[in-house]
Protein backbone atom coordinates (compact mmCIF):
# COMPACT_ATOMS: atom_id res chain seq x y z
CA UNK A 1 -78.65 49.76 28.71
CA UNK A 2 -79.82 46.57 29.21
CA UNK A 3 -80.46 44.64 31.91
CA UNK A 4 -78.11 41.84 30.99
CA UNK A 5 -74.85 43.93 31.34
CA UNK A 6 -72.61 44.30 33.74
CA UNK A 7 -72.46 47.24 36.33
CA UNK A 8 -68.88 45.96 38.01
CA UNK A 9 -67.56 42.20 38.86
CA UNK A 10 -66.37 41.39 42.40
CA UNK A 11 -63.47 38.99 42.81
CA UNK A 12 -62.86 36.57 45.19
CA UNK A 13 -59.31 36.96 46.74
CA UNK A 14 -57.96 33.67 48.44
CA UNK A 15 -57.24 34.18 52.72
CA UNK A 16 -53.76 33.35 51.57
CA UNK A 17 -52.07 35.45 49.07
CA UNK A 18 -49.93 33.20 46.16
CA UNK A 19 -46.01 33.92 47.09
CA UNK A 20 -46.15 34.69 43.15
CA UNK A 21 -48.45 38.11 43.38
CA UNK A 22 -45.16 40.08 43.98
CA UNK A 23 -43.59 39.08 40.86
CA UNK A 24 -46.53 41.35 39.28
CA UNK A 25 -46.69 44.60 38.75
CA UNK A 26 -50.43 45.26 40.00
CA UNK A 27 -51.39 44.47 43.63
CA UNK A 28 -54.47 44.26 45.17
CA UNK A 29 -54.94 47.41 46.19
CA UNK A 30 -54.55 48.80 42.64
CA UNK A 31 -56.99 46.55 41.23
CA UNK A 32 -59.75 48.94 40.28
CA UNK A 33 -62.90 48.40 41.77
CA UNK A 34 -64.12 48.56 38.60
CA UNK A 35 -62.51 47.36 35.46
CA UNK A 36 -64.34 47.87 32.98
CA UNK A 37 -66.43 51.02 33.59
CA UNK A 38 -64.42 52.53 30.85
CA UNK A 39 -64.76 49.71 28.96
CA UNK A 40 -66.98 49.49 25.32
CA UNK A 41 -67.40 45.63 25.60
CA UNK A 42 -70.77 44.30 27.19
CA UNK A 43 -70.53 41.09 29.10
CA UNK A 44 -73.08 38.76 29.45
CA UNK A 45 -73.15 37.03 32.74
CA UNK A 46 -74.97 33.69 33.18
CA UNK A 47 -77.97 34.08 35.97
CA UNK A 48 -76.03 31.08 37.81
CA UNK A 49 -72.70 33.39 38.38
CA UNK A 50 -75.58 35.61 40.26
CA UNK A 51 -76.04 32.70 42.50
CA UNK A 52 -72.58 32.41 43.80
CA UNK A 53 -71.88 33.24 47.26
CA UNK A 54 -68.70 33.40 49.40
CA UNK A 55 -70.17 30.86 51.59
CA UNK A 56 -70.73 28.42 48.80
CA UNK A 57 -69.60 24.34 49.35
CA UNK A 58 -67.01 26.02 46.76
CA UNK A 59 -64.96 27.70 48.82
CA UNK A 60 -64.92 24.98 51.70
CA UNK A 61 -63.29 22.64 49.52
CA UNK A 62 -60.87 25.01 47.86
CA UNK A 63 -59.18 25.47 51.34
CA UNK A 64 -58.80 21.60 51.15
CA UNK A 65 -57.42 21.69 47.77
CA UNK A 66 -54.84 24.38 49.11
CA UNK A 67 -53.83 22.29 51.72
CA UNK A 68 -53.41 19.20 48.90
CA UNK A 69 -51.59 21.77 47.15
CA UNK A 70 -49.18 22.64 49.99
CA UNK A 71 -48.75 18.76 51.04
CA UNK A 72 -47.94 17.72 47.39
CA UNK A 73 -45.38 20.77 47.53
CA UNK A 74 -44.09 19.79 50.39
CA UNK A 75 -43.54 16.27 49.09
CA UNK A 76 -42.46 17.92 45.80
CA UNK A 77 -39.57 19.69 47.28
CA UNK A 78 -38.74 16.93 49.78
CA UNK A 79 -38.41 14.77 46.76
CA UNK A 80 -35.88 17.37 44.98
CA UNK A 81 -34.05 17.19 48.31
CA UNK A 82 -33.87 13.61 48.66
CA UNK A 83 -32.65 13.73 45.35
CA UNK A 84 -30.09 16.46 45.66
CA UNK A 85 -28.53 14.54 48.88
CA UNK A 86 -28.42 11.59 46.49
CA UNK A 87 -27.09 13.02 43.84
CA UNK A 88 -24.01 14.71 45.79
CA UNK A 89 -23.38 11.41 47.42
CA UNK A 90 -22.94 10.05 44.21
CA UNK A 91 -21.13 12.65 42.99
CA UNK A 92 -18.79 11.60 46.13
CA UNK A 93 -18.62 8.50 45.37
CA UNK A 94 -17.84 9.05 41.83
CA UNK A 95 -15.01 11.03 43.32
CA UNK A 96 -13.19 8.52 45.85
CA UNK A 97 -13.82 6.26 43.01
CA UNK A 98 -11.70 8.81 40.53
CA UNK A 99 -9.17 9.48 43.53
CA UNK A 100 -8.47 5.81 44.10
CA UNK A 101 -8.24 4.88 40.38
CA UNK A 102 -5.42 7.98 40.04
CA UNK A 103 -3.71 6.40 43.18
CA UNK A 104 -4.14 2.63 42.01
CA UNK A 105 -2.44 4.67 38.38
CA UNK A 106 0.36 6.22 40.44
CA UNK A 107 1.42 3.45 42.26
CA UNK A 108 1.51 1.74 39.18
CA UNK A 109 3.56 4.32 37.50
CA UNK A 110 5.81 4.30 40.56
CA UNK A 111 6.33 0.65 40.43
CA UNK A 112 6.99 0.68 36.36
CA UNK A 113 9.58 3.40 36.77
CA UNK A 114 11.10 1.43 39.54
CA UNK A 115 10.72 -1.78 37.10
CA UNK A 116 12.89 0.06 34.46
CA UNK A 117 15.35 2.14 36.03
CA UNK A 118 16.28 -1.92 37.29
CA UNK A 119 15.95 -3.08 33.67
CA UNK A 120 18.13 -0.56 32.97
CA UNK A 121 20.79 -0.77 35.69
CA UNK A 122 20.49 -5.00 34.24
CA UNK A 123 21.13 -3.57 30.41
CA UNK A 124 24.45 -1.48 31.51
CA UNK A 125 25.68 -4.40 33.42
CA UNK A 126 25.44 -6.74 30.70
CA UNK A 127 26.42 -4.35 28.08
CA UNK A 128 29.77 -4.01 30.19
CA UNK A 129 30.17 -7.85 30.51
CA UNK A 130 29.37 -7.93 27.00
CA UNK A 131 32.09 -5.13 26.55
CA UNK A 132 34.90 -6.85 28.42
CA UNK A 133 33.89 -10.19 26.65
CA UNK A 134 34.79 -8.46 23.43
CA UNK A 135 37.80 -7.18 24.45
CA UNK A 136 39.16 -10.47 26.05
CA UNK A 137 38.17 -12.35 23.16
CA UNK A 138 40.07 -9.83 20.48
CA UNK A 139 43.08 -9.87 23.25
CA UNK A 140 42.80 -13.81 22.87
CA UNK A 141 42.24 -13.88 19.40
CA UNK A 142 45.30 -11.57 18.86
CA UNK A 143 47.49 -14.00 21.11
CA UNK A 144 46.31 -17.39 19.26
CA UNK A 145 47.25 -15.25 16.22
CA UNK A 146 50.86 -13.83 17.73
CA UNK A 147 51.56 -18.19 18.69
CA UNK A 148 50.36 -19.23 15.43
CA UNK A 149 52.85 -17.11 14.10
CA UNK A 150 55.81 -18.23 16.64
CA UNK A 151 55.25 -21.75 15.70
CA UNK A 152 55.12 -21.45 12.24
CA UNK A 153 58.86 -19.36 12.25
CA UNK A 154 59.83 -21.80 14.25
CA UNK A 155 59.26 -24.51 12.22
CA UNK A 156 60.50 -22.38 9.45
CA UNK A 157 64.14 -22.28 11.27
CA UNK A 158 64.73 -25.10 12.68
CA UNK A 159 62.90 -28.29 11.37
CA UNK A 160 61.97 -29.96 14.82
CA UNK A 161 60.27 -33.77 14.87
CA UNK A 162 58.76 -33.01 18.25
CA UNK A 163 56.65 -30.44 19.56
CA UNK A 164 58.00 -31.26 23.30
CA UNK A 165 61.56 -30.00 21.76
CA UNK A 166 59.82 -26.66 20.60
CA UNK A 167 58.25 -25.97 23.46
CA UNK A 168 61.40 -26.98 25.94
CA UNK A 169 63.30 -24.39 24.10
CA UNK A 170 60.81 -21.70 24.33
CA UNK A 171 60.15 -22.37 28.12
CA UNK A 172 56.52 -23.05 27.81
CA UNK A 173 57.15 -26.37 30.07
C-alpha cells in the first residue's frame, strides 16, 4: 500500500441535524465507520484535507451561515404567508365582487320581468280597444250601409223634393 491512500474518512456531522435526514433511508448511526474498507478504489487525499480541524475558522462561520439560512427561511415562509393572506383576500374580494354583480343581474332581471308582464298587460288592453274599435266600426259601417239602402227605396217609391219630408215620415226628427 501506499502511503497516499486512505485508511477511513471521518465526517463532520452538523450540531443540528437537517429536518430532511428522515426522508433517507440511512441514518447516522448506520453510516459505517468505514466506507470504503471493502472498497477497490484508492483515493488520493490532498495533504491540506489533513490539516482540517473541527475547530477550524470553518466551522465558526458555518453556524452563522445556518443562522442566515434559518432567517432567510423564516422570511421565505413569512413571505408565502403574506402572500397566501393576500391571495385569499383577493380571492374574497373577487367573490363579493361576483355576488354583487349576480345581485346587480337579478334585480335587473326582476325589474325587466316586471317591465314586460306591464308591456304586456298595455298590449291586451289595446288589443281589446283595438277589438271593440273593429267591431263598432263594422256595426257602423253595416248601419250607414242598412240607411243608404232606406233612402235609396225611398226615393225609389215615392219621389220626394225634400229630404225634411223623408225624414218627417220616417220619424228621424
Amino acid at each position: 500500500m501506499q502511503s497516499t491512500e486512505v485508511s477511513g474518512i471521518q465526517c463532520l456531522v452538523p450540531s443540528n441535524p437537517s429536518p430532511y435526514l428522515s426522508n433517507f433511508a440511512m441514518n447516522q448511526s448506520e453510516i459505517p465507520a468505514n466506507p470504503f474498507s471493502n472498497s477497490i478504489y484508492n483515493l488520493y487525499v490532498p495533504p491540506q484535507l489533513h490539516e482540517i480541524s473541527p475547530h477550524s475558522s470553518c466551522i465558526s462561520s458555518n453556524s452563522t451561515s445556518d443562522e442566515a439560512d434559518e432567517q432567510q427561511l423564516s422570511l421565505i415562509i413569512e413571505r408565502k404567508q403574506r402572500r397566501m393572506i393576500s391571495n385569499r383576500e383577493s380571492a374574497r374580494r373577487s367573490r363579493m365582487r361576483k355576488q354583487r354583480h349576480l345581485d346587480e343581474l337579478w334585480a335587473h332581471v326582476v325589474w325587466l320581468r316586471n317591465e314586460n308582464h306591464q308591456l304586456l298587460d298595455k298590449l291586451n288592453h289595446v288589443s281589446e280597444t283595438h277589438e271593440k274599435a273593429l267591431q263598432e266600426n263594422s256595426q257602423l259601417k253595416e248601419e250607414a250601409s242598412e240607411l243608404r239602402q232606406m233612402v235609396s227605396d225611398m226615393r225609389l217609391s215615392q219621389p220626394y223634393t225634400n229630404l225634411e219630408d223623408v225624414a218627417l215620415e220616417h220619424g228621424l226628427f
